[in-house]
PDB file of N, CA and C in Angstrom:
ATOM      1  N   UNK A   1       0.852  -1.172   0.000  1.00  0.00           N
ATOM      2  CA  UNK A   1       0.000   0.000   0.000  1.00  0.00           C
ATOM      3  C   UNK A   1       0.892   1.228   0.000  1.00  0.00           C
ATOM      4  N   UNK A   2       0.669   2.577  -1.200  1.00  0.00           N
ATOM      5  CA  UNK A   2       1.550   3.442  -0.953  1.00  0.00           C
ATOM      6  C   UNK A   2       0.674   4.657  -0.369  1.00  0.00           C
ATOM      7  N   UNK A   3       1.029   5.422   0.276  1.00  0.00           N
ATOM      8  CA  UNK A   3       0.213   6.205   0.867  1.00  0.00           C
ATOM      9  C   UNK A   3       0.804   7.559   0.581  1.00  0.00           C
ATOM     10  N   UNK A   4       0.239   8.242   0.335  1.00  0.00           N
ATOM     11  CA  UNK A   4       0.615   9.553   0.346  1.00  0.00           C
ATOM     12  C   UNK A   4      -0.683  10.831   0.802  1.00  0.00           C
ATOM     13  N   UNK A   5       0.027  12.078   0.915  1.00  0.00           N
ATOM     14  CA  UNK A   5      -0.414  13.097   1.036  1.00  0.00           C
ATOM     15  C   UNK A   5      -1.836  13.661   0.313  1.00  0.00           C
ATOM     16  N   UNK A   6      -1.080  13.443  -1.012  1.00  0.00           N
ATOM     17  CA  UNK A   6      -1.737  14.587  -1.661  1.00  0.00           C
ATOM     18  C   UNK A   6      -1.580  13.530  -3.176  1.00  0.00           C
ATOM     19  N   UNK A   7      -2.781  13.420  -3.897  1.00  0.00           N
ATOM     20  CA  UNK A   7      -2.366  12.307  -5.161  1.00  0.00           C
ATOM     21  C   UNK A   7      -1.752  12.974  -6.232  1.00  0.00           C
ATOM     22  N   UNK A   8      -1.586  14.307  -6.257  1.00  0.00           N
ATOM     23  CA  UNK A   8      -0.349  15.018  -7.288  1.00  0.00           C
ATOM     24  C   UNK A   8       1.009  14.281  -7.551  1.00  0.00           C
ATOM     25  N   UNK A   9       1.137  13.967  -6.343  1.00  0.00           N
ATOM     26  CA  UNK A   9       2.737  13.411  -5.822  1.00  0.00           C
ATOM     27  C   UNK A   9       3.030  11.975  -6.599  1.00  0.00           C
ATOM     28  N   UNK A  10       1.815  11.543  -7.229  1.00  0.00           N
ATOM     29  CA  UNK A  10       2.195   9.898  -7.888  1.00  0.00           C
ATOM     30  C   UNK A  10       1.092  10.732  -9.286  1.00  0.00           C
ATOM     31  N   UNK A  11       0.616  11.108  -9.440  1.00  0.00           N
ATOM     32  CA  UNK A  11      -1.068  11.184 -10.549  1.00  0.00           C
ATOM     33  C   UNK A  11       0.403  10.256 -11.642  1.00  0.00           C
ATOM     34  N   UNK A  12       1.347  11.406 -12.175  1.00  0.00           N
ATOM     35  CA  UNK A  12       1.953  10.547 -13.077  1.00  0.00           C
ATOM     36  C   UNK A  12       1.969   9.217 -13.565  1.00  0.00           C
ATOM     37  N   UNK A  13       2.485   8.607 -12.033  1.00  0.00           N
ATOM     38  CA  UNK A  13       2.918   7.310 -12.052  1.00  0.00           C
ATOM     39  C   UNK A  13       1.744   6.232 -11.522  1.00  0.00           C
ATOM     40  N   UNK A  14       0.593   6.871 -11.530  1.00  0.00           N
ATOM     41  CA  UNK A  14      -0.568   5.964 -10.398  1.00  0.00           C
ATOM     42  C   UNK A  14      -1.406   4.864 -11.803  1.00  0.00           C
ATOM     43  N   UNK A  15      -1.152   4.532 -12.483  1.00  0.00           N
ATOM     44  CA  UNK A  15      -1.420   3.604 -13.551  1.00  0.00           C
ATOM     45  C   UNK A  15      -0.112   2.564 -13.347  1.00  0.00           C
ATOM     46  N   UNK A  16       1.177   3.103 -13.369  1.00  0.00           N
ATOM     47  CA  UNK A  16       2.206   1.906 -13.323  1.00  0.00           C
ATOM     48  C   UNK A  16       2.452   0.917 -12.339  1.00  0.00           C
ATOM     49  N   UNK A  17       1.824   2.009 -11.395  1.00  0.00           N
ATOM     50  CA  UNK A  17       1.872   1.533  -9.675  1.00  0.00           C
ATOM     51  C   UNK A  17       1.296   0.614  -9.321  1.00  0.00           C
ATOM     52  N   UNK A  18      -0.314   1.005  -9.926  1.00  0.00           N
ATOM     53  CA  UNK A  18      -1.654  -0.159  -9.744  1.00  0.00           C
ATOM     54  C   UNK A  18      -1.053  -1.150 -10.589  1.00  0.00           C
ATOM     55  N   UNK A  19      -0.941  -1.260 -11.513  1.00  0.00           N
ATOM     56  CA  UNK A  19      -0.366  -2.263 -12.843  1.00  0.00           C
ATOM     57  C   UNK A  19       0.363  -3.070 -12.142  1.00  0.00           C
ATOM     58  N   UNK A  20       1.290  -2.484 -11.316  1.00  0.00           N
ATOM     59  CA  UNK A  20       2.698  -3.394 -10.534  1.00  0.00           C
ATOM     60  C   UNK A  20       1.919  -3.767  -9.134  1.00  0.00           C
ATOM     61  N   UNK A  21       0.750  -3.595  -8.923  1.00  0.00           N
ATOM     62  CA  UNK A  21       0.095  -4.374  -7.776  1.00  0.00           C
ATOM     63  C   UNK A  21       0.252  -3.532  -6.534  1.00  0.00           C
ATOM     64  N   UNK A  22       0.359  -2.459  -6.499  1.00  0.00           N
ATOM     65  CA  UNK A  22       0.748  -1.431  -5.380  1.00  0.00           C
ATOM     66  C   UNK A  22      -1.103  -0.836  -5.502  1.00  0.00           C
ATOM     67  N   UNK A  23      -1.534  -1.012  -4.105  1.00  0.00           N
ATOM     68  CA  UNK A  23      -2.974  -0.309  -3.787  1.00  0.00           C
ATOM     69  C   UNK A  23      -2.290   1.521  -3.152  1.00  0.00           C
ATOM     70  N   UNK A  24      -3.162   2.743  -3.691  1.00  0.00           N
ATOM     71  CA  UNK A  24      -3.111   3.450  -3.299  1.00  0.00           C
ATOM     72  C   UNK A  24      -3.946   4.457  -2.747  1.00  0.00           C
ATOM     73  N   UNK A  25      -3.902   4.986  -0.925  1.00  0.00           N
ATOM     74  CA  UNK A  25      -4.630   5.878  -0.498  1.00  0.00           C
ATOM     75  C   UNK A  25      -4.051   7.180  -0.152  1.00  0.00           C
ATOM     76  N   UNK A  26      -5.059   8.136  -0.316  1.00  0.00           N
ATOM     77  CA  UNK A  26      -4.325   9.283  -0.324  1.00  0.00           C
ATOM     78  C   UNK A  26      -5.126   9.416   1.354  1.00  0.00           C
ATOM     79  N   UNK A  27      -4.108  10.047   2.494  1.00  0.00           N
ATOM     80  CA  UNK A  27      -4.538  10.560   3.442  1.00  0.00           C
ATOM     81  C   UNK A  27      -4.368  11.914   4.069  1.00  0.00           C
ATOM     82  N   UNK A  28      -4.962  12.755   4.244  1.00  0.00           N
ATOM     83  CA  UNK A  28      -4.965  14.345   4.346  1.00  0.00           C
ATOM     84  C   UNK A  28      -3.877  13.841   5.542  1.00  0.00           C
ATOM     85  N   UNK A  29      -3.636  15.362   6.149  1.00  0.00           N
ATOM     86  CA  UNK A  29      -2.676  14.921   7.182  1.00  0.00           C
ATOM     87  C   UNK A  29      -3.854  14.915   8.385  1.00  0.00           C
ATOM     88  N   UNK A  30      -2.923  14.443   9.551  1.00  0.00           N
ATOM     89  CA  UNK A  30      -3.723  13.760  10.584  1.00  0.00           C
ATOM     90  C   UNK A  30      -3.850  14.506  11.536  1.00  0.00           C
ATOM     91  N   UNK A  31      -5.341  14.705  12.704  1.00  0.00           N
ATOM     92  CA  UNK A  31      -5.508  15.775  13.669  1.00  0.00           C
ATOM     93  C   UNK A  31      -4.535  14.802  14.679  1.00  0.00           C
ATOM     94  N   UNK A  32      -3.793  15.210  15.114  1.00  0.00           N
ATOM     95  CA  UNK A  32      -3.221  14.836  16.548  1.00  0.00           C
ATOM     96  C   UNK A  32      -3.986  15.030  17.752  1.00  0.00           C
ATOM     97  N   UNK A  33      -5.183  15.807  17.880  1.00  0.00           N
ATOM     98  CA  UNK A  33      -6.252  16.017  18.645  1.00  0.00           C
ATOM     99  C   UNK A  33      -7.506  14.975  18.148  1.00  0.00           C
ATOM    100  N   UNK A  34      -7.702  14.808  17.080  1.00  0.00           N
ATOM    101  CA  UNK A  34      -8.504  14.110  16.683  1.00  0.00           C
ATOM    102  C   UNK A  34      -8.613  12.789  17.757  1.00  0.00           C
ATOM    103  N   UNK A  35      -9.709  12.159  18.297  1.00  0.00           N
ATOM    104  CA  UNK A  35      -9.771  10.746  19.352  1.00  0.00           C
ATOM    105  C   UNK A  35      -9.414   9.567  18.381  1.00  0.00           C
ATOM    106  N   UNK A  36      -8.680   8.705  18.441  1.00  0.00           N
ATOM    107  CA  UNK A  36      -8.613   7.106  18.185  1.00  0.00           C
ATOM    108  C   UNK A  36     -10.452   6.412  18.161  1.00  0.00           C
ATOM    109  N   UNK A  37     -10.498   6.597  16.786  1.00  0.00           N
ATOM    110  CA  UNK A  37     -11.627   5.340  16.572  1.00  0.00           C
ATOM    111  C   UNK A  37     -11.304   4.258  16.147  1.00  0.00           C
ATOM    112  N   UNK A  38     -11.052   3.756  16.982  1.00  0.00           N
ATOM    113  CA  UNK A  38     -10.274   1.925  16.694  1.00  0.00           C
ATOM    114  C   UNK A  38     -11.952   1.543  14.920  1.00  0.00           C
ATOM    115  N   UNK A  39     -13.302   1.873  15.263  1.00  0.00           N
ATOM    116  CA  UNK A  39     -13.966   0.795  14.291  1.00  0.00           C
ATOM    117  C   UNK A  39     -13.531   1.489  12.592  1.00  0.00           C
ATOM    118  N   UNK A  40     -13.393   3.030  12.920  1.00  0.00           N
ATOM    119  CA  UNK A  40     -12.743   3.462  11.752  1.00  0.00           C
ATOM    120  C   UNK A  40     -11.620   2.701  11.119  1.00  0.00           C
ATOM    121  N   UNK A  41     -10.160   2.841  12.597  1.00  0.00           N
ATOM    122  CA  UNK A  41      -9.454   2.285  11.819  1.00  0.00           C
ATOM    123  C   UNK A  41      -9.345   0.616  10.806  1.00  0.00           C
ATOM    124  N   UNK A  42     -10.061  -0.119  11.777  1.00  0.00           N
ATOM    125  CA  UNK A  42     -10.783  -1.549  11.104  1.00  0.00           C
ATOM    126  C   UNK A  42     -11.431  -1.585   9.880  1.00  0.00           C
ATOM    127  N   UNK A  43     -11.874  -0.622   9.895  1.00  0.00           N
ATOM    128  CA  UNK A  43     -12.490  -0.753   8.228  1.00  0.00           C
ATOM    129  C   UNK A  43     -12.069  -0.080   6.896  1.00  0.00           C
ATOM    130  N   UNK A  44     -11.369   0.990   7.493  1.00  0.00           N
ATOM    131  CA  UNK A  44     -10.010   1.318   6.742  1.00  0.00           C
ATOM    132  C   UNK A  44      -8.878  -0.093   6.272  1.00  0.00           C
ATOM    133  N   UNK A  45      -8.435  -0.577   7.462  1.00  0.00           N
ATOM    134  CA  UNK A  45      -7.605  -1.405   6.626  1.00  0.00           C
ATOM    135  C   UNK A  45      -8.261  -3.065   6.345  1.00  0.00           C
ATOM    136  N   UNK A  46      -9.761  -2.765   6.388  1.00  0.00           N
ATOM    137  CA  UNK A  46     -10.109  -4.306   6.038  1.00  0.00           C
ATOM    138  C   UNK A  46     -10.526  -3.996   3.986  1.00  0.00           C
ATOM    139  N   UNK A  47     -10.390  -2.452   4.151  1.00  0.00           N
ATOM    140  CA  UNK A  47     -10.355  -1.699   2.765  1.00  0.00           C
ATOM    141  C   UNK A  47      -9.020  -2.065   2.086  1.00  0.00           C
ATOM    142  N   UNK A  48      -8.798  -1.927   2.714  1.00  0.00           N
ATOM    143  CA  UNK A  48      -7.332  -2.363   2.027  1.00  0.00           C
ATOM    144  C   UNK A  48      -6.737  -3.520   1.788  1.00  0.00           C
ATOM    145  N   UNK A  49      -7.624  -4.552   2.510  1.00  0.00           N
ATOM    146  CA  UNK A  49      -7.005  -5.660   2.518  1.00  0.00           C
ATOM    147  C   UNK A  49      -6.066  -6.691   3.055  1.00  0.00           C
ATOM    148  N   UNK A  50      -5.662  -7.650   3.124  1.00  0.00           N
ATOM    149  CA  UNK A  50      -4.635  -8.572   3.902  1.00  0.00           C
ATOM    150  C   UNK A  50      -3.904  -9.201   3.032  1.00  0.00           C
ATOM    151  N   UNK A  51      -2.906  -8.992   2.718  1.00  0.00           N
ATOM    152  CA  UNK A  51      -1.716  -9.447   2.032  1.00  0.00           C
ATOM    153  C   UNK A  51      -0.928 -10.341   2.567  1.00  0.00           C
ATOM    154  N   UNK A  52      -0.907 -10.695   3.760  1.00  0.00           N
ATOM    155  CA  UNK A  52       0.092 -11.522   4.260  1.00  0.00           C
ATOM    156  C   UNK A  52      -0.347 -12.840   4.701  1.00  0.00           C
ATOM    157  N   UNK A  53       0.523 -13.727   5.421  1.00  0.00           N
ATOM    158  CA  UNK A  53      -0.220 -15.332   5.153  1.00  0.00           C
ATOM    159  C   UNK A  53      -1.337 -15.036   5.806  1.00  0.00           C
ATOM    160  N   UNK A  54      -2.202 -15.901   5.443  1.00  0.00           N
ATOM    161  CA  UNK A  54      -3.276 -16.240   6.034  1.00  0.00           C
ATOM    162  C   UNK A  54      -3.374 -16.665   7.077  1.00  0.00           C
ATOM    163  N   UNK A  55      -2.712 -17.454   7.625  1.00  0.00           N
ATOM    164  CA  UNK A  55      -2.976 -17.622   9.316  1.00  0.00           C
ATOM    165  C   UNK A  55      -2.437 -16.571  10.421  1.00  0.00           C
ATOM    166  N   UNK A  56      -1.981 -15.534   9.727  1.00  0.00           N
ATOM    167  CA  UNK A  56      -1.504 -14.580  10.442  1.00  0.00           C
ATOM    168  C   UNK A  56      -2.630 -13.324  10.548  1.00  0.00           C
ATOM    169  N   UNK A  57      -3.692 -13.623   9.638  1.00  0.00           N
ATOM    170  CA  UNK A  57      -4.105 -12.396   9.789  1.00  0.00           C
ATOM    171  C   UNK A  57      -5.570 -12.344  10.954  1.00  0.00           C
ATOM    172  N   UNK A  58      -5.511 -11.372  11.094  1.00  0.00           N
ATOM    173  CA  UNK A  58      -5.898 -10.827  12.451  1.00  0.00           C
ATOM    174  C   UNK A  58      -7.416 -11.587  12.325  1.00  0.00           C
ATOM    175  N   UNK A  59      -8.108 -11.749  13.714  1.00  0.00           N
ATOM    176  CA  UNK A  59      -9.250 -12.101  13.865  1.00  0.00           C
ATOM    177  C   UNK A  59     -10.796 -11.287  13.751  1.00  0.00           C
ATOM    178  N   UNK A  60      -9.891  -9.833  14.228  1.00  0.00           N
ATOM    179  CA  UNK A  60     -10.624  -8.760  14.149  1.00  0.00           C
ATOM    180  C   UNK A  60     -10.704  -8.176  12.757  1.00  0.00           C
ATOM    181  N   UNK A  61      -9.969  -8.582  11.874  1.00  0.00           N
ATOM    182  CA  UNK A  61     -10.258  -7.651  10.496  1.00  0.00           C
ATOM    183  C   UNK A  61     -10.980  -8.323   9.404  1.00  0.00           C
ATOM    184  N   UNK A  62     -11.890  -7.902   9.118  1.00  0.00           N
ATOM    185  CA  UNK A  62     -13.306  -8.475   8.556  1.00  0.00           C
ATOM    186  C   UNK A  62     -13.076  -8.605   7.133  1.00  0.00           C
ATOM    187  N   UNK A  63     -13.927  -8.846   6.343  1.00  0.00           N
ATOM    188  CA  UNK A  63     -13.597  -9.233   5.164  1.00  0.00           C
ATOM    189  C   UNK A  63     -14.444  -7.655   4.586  1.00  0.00           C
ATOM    190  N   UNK A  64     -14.066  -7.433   3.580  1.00  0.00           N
ATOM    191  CA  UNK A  64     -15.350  -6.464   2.299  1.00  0.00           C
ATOM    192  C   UNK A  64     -15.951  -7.057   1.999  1.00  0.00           C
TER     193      UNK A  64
END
């Protein structure tokens, strides 16, 4: 997953990227005041997916 700022920073290259299997989110920057919503963050990265073995992946992260 490549993450960036602002999608200016890849627009160029964001066809070669996906092509080469790289998922990309763009994330504004982050409130440091903002509270921890753990169900946000869960569904954010069940958005994204699980790439790694399968018996490793978490119990809590749900499928799409």
């Amino acid at each position: 997953m490549l993450l960036v700022e602002d999608f200016n920073q890849i627009a160029l290259n964001a066809d070669d990227l996906i092509a080469a299997g790289y998922g990309v989110s763009v994330l504004n920057g982050v409130d440091v005041d903002e509270p921890y919503d753990r169900d946000v963050i869960i569904e954010v990265l069940a958005d994204w997916g699980w790439s790694g073995d399968k018996e490793k992946k978490p119990i809590w992260l749900k499928d799409k």
